[in-house]
Structure formats: structure tokens, C-alpha cells
Protein backbone atom coordinates (compact mmCIF):
# COMPACT_ATOMS: atom_id res chain seq x y z
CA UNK A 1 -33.87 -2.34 -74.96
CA UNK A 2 -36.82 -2.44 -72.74
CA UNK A 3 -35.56 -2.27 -68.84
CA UNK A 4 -37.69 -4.67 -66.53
CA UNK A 5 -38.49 -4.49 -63.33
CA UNK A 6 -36.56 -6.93 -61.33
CA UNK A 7 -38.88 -8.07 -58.07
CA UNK A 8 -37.67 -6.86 -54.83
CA UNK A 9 -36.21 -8.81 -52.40
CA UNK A 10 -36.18 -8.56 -48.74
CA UNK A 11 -32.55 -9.70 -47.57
CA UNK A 12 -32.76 -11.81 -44.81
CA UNK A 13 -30.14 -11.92 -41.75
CA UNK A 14 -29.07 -15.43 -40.44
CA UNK A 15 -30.38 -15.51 -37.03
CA UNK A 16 -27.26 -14.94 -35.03
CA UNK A 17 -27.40 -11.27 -36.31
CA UNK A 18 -30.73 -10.45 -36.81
CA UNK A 19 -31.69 -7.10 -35.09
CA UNK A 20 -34.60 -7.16 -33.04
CA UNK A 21 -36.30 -4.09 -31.54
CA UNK A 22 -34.57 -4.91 -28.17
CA UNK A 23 -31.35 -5.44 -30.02
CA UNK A 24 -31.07 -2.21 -31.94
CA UNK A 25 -31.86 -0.52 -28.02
CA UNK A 26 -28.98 -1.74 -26.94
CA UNK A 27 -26.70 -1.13 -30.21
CA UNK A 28 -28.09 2.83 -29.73
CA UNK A 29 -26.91 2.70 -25.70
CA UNK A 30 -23.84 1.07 -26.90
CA UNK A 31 -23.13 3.73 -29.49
CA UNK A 32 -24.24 6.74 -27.29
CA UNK A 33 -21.72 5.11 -24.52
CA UNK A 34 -19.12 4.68 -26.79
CA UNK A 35 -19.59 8.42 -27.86
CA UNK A 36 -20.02 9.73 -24.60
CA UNK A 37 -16.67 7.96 -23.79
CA UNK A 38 -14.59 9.80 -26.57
CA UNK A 39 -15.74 12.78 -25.77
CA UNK A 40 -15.10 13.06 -22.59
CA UNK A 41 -11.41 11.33 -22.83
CA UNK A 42 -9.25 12.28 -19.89
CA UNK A 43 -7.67 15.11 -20.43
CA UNK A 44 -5.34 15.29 -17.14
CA UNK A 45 -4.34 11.86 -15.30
CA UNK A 46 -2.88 11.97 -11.45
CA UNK A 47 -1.26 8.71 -9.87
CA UNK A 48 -0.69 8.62 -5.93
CA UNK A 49 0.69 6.65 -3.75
CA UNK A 50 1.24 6.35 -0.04
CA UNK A 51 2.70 9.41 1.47
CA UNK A 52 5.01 7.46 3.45
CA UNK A 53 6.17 5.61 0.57
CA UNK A 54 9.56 7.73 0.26
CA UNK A 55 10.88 5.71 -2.91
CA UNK A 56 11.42 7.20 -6.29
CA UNK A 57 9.26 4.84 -7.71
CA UNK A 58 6.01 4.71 -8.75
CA UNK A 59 4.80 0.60 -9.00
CA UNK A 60 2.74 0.72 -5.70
CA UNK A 61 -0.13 3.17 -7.17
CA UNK A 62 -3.28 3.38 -4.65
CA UNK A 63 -5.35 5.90 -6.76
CA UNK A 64 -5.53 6.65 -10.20
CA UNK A 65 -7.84 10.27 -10.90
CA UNK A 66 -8.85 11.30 -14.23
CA UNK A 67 -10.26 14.84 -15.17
CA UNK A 68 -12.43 14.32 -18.57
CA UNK A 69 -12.21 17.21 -20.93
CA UNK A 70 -15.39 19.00 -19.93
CA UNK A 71 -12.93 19.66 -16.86
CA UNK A 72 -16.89 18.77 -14.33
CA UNK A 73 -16.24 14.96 -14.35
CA UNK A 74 -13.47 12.70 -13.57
CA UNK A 75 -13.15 9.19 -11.93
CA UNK A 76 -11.67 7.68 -9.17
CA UNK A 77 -9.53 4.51 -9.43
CA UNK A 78 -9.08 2.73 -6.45
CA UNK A 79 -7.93 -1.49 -6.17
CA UNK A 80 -9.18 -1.64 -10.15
CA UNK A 81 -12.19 -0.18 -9.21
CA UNK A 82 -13.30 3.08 -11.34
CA UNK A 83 -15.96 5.11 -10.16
CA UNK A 84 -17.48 8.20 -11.98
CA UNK A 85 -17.03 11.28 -10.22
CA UNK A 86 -18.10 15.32 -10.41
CA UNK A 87 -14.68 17.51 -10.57
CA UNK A 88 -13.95 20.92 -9.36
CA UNK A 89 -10.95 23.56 -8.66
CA UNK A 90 -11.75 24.23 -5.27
CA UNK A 91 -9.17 27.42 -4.83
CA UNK A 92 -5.72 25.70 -5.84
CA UNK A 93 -6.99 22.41 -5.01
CA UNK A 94 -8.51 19.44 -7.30
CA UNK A 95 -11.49 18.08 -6.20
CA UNK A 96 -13.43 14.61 -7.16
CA UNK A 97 -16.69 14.34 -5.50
CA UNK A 98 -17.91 10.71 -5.96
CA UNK A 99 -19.91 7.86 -3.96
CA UNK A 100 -23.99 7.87 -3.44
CA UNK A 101 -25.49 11.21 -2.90
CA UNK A 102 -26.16 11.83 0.62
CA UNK A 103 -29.83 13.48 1.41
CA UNK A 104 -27.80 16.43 2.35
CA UNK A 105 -27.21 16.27 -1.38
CA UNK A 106 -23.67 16.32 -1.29
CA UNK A 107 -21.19 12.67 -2.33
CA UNK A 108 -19.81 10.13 0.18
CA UNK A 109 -16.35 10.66 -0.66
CA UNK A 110 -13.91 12.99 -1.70
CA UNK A 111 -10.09 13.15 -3.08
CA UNK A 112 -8.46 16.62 -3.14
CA UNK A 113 -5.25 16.81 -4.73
CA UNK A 114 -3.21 20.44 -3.31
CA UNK A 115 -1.17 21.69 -5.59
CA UNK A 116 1.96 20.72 -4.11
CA UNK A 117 0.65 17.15 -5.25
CA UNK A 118 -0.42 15.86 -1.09
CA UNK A 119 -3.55 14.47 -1.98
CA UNK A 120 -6.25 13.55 0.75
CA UNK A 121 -8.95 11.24 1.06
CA UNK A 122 -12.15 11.92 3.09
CA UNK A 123 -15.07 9.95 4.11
CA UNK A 124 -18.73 11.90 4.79
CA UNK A 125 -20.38 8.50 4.86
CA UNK A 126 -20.84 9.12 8.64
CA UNK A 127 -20.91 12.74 9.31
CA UNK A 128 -21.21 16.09 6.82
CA UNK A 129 -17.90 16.72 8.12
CA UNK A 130 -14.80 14.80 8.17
CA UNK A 131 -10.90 15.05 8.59
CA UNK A 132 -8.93 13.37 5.52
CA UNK A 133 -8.70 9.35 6.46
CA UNK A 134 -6.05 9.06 3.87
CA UNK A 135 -2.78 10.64 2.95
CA UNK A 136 -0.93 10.28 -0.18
CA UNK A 137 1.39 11.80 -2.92
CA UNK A 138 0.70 12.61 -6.32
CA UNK A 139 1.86 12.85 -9.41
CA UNK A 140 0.75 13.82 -13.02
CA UNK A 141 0.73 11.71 -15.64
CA UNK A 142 2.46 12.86 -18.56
């Protein structure tokens, strides 16, 4: 039996999901986000709420703060809004450094979390110093 060469074919996408140089960009900043994501999966999760809120329970959260599993970035949750943040152990304390960098080069904001579980929120949008604006207590997530 003589084997013939069968003519190559080019297959063609339909249109709705044909990759074009712009599309397979974004697929590759989609993947690398996606993978970026897993990896750094929180590893701890802290829920607070207001310090004066003596209840036992938990429904009225104010601020949800994540430490990824590098243990140098985190976010901040605050009204369903998440923002990425740098995270330290400051002595006992937690630290999330987020906001625009300031010229000094330090962040606008700051949530430290003692490890008594007070956490405080502070404001350097104004001055490189500040006293916390914001009391609350915390809790981790389990």
C-alpha cells in the first residue's frame, strides 16, 4: 500500500473566537493574573468590627484583611472595596500599608491589628504622622 500525502489544511476559527495578536495579550495577562492569584491565596483572614460594637456577633463587619502566602502582601476590604496592600509584623503587631505612595515614599493608609485583636486605622494622607482615626475589634477567620 502506497501512503499519500493528504494536503494540509489550515483550520479556520469562526470569528467569535478567532485570536488576534491583541487577543492572545490579553489571554497571557489573564493567565498570569489568574496565576498570580493562586499563588498568593490568603493564607490568614481577620474580620473587625466596631470596637464599640459589644455583641457576640459578627454580621456588622467594617474591614476584611487578608495576608497572601508570601506573608509581604495582603488587602484591605473596606464597604466591598478591596485594595492591594504591602504586609508586615511590625513587633507583635500586623501591619497593611496600602493607598497611593506618598513622595515621602511611604502609603496613605494603614491598619495595624495588636495582638490582642484592637485593630487601628490611620490616615497619613495629611501629615507623615497621624493618631489612629479608627478603632475596631478583630477577629481571625478560621
Amino acid at each position: 500500500m502506497i501512503a499519500r500525502e493528504l494536503p494540509k489544511q489550515r483550520l479556520k476559527l469562526p470569528d467569535a473566537i478567532a485570536l488576534t495578536p491583541r487577543s492572545n495579550a490579553m489571554m497571557r495577562i489573564s493567565l498570569t493574573l489568574t496565576a498570580a492569584l493562586i499563588l498568593a491565596a490568603p493564607v490568614e483572614t481577620w474580620e473587625c468590627k466596631d470596637r464599640y460594637d459589644f455583641s457576640d456577633s459578627w454580621k456588622n463587619i467594617l474591614v476584611v484583611a487578608t495576608i497572601d502566602s508570601g506573608r509581604t502582601t495582603g488587602s484591605v476590604t473596606v464597604a466591598g472595596d478591596t485594595q492591594s496592600a504591602q504586609y508586615r509584623v511590625a513587633g507583635f503587631q500586623r501591619r497593611w500599608d496600602f493607598g497611593p505612595m506618598k513622595k515621602n515614599g511611604g502609603f496613605t493608609y494603614s491598619f495595624i491589628i495588636d495582638p490582642n485583636g484592637e485593630g487601628s486605622y490611620y490616615d497619613f494622607s495629611q501629615a507623615d504622622t497621624a493618631k489612629p482615626s479608627l478603632f475596631m475589634t478583630c477577629r481571625q477567620r478560621h
